[in-house]
Protein backbone atom coordinates (compact mmCIF):
# COMPACT_ATOMS: atom_id res chain seq x y z
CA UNK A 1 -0.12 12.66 -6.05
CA UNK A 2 0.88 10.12 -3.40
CA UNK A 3 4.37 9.10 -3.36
CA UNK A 4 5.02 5.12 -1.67
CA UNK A 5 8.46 4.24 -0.06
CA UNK A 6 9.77 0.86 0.56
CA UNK A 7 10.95 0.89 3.51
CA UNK A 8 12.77 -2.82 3.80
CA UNK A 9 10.99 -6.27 4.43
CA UNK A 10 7.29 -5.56 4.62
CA UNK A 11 7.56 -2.11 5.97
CA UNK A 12 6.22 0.98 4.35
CA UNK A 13 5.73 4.88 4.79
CA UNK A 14 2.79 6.64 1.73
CA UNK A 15 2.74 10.26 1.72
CA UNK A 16 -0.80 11.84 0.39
CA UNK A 17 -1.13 15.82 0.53
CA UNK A 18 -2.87 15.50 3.97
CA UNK A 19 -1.15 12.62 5.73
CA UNK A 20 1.72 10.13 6.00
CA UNK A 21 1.07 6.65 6.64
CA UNK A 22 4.03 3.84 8.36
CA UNK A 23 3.15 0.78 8.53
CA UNK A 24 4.92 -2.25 10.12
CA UNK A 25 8.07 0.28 10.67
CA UNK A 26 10.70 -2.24 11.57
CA UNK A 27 14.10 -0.27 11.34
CA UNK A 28 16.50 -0.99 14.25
CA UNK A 29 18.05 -4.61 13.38
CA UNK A 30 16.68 -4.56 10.08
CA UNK A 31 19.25 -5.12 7.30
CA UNK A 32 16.95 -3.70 4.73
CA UNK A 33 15.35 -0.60 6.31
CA UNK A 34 17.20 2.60 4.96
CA UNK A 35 16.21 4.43 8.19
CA UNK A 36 18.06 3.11 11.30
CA UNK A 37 16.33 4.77 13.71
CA UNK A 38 13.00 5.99 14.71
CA UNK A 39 14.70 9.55 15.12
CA UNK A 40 14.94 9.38 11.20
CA UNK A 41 11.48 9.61 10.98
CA UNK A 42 10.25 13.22 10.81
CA UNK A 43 6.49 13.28 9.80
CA UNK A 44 4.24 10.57 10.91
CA UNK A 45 0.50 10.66 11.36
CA UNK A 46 -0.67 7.32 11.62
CA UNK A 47 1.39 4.22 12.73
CA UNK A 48 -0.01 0.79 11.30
CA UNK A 49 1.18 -2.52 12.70
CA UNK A 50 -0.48 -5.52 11.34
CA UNK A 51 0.78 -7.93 14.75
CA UNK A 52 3.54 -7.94 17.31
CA UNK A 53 6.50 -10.06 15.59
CA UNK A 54 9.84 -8.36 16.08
CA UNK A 55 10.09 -7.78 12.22
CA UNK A 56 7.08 -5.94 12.17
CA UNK A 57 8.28 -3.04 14.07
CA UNK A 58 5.90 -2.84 17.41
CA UNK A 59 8.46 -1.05 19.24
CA UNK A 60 9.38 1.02 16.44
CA UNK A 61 6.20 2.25 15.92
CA UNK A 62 5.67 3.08 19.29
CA UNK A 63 8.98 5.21 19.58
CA UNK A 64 8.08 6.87 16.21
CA UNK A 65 4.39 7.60 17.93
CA UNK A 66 5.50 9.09 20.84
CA UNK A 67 8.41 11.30 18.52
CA UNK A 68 6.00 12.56 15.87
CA UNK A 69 2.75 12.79 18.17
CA UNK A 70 1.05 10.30 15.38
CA UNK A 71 -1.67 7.65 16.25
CA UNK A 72 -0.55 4.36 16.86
CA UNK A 73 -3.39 1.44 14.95
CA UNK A 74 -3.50 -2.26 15.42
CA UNK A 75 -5.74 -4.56 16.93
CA UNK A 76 -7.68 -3.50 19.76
CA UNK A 77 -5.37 -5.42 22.60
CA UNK A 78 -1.83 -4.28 20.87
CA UNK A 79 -3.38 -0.80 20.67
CA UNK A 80 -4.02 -0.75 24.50
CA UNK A 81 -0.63 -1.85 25.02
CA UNK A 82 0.71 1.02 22.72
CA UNK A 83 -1.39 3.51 24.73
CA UNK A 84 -0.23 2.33 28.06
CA UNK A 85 3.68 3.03 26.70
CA UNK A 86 2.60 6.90 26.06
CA UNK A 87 1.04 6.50 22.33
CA UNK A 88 -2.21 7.74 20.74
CA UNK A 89 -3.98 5.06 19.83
CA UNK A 90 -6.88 4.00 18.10
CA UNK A 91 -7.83 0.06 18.03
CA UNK A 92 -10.09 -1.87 15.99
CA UNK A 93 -11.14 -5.65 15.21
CA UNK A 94 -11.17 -7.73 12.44
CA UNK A 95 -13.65 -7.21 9.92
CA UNK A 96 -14.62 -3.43 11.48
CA UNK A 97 -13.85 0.02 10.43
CA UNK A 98 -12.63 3.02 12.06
CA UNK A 99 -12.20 6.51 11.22
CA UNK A 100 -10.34 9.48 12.01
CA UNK A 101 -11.63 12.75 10.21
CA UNK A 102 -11.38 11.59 6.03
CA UNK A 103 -9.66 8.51 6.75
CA UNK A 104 -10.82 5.39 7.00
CA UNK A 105 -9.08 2.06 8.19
CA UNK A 106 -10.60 -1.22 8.11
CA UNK A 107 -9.36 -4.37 9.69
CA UNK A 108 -9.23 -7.41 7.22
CA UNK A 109 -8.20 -10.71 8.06
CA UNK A 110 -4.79 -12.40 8.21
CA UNK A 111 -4.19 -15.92 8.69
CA UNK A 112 -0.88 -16.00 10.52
CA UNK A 113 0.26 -16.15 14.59
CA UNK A 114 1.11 -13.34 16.96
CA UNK A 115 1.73 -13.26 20.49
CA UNK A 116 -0.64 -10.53 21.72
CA UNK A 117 -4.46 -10.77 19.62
CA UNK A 118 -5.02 -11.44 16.60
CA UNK A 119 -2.82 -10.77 13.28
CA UNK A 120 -4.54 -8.64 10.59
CA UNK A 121 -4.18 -6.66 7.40
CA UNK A 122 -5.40 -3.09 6.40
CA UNK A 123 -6.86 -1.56 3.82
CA UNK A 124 -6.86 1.99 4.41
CA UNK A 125 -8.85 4.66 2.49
CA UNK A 126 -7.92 8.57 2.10
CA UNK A 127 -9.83 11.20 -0.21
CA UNK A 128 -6.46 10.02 -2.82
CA UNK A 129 -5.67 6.34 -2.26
CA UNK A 130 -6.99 3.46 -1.15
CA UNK A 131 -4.36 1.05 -0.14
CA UNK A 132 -4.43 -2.86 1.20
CA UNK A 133 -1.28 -4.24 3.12
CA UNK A 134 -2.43 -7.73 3.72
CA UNK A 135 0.24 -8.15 6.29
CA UNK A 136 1.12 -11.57 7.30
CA UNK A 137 -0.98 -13.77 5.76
CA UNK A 138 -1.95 -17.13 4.02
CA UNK A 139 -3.98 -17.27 1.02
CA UNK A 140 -7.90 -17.61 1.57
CA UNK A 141 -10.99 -17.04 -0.74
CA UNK A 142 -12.30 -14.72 0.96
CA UNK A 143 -10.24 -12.27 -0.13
CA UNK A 144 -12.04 -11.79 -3.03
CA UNK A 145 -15.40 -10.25 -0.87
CA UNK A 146 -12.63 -7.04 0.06
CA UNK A 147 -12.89 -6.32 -3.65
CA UNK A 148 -16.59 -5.70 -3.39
CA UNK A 149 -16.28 -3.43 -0.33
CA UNK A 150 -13.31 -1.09 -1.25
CA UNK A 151 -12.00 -0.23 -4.64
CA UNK A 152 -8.42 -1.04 -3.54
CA UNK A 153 -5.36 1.31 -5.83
CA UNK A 154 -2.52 -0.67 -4.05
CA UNK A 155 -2.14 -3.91 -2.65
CA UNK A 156 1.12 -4.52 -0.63
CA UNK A 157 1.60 -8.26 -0.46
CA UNK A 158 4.22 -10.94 0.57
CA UNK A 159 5.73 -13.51 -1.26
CA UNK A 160 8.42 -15.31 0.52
CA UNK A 161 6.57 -18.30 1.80
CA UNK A 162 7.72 -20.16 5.08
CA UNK A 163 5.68 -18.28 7.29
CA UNK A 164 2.97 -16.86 4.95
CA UNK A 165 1.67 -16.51 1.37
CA UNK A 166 4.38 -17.99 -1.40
CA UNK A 167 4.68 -16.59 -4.91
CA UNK A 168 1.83 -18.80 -6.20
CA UNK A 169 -0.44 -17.66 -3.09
CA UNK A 170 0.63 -13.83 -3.93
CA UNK A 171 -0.64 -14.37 -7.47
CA UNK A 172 -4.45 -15.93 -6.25
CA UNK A 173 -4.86 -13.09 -4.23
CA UNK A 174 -4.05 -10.20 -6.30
CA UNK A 175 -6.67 -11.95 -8.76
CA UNK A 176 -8.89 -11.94 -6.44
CA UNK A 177 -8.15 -8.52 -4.75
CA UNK A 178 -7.90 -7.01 -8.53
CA UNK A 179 -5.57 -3.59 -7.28
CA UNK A 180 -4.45 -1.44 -10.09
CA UNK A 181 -1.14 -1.54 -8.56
CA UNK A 182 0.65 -4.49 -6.46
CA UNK A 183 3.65 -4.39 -4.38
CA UNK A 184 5.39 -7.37 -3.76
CA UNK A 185 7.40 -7.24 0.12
CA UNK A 186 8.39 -9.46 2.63
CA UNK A 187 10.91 -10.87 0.68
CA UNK A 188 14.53 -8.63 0.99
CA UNK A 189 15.42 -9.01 5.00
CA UNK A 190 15.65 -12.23 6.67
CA UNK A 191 17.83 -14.66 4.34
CA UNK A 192 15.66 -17.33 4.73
CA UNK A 193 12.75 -15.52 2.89
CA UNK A 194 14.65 -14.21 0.46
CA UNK A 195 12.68 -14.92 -3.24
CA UNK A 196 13.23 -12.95 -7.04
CA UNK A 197 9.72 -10.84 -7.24
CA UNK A 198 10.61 -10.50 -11.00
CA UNK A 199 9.11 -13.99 -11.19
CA UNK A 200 5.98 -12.71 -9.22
CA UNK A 201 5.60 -9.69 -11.59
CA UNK A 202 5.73 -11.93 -14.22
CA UNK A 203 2.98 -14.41 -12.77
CA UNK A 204 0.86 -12.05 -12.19
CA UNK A 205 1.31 -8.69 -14.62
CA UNK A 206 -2.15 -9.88 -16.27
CA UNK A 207 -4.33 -9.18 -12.98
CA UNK A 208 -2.09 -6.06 -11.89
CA UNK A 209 0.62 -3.58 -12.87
CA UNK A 210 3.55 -4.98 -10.63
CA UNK A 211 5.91 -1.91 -8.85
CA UNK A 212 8.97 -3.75 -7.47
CA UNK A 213 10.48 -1.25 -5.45
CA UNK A 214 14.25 -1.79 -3.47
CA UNK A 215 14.39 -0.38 -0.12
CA UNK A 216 14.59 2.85 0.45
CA UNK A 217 12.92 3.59 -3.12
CA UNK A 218 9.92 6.14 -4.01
CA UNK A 219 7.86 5.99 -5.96
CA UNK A 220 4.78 8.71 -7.41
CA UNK A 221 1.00 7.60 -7.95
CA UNK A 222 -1.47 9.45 -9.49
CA UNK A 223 -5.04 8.33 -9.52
């Protein structure tokens, strides 16, 4: 059983028997996140940040890293940085894997900006789950070649537009991505990204089974 809890905006903490997973843990200043401080946090093993934009948590994760011991993951330059403020770290590039005992994190591409590196997404894989959160991202085709390496369970995606995949975007790449499961984020926090995901679950319920879950709600996956 692995249990998945939205944590506000694109932010996200997945509990498997063995490990718990944060990624992007923006909490302090975000009007969304049910946690409002890193103190809140009480289990942490590994600490995902997809790039260095305020609402993706960077300092967050580092203060929850250095609270709960957990490794901090990103891209190989905002790793170093995390491991020069006290963290464990581990840093990769895009399009390579690493791995810490049974799990395995790879680094897949995401078209967006950042102000330290280069943006990405992750798909992790665990002995229960494998799970994608493209981060910030545009739409490309080439999404469709991550289907061939992993077997991906659940895809975390964002559909506000502005700054990064739309609705119609969303939809394309969960087609391409085929997940059993799709969560739609990004879209709950910042007023001007604010969008209805009951239209993307509708879009796209033929590719995927949609889970729209509110902040701060749970919910149980068996595979």
């Amino acid at each position: 059983m692995v249990n998945i809890t939205m944590l506000g905006h694109a932010a996200f903490k997945i509990e498997t028997t063995k490990y718990t997973f944060l990624i992007d843990p923006w909490l302090a200043g975000n009007p969304a996140s049910p946690y409002k401080s890193y103190k809140e946090i009480e289990k942490a093993d590994f600490v995902l940040v997809t790039h260095d934009h305020a609402d993706h948590g960077f300092e967050d994760a580092v203060k929850i890293c250095k609270y709960t011991k957990a490794t901090f993951v990103g891209v190989f330059e905002l790793a170093q940085l995390a491991g020069k403020k006290g963290c464990n770290f581990m840093g990769g590039n895009i399009g390579g894997e690493i791995q810490k005992d049974d799990v395995r994190i790879y680094f897949a591409p995401a078209i967006h900006s950042s102000n330290i590196a280069t943006p990405c997404g992750f798909i992790i894989k665990t002995p229960e789950i494998t799970f994608y959160h493209t981060g910030d991202t545009a739409f490309y085709s080439d999404m469709e070649y991550l289907s061939r390496l992993y077997d991906i369970d659940v895809m975390m995606v964002p559909i506000c537009s502005n700054y990064m995949m739309g609705i119609t975007e969303a939809v394309w790449a969960v087609e391409k991505i085929k997940p059993k499961f799709v969560i739609p984020c990004h879209y709950d926090a910042i007023p001007i990204l604010n969008t209805n995901p009951e239209v993307f679950k509708e879009k796209v319920s033929s590719f995927s089974q949609v889970e729209i879950l509110r902040s701060g709600e749970e919910k149980s996956f068996e595979f």
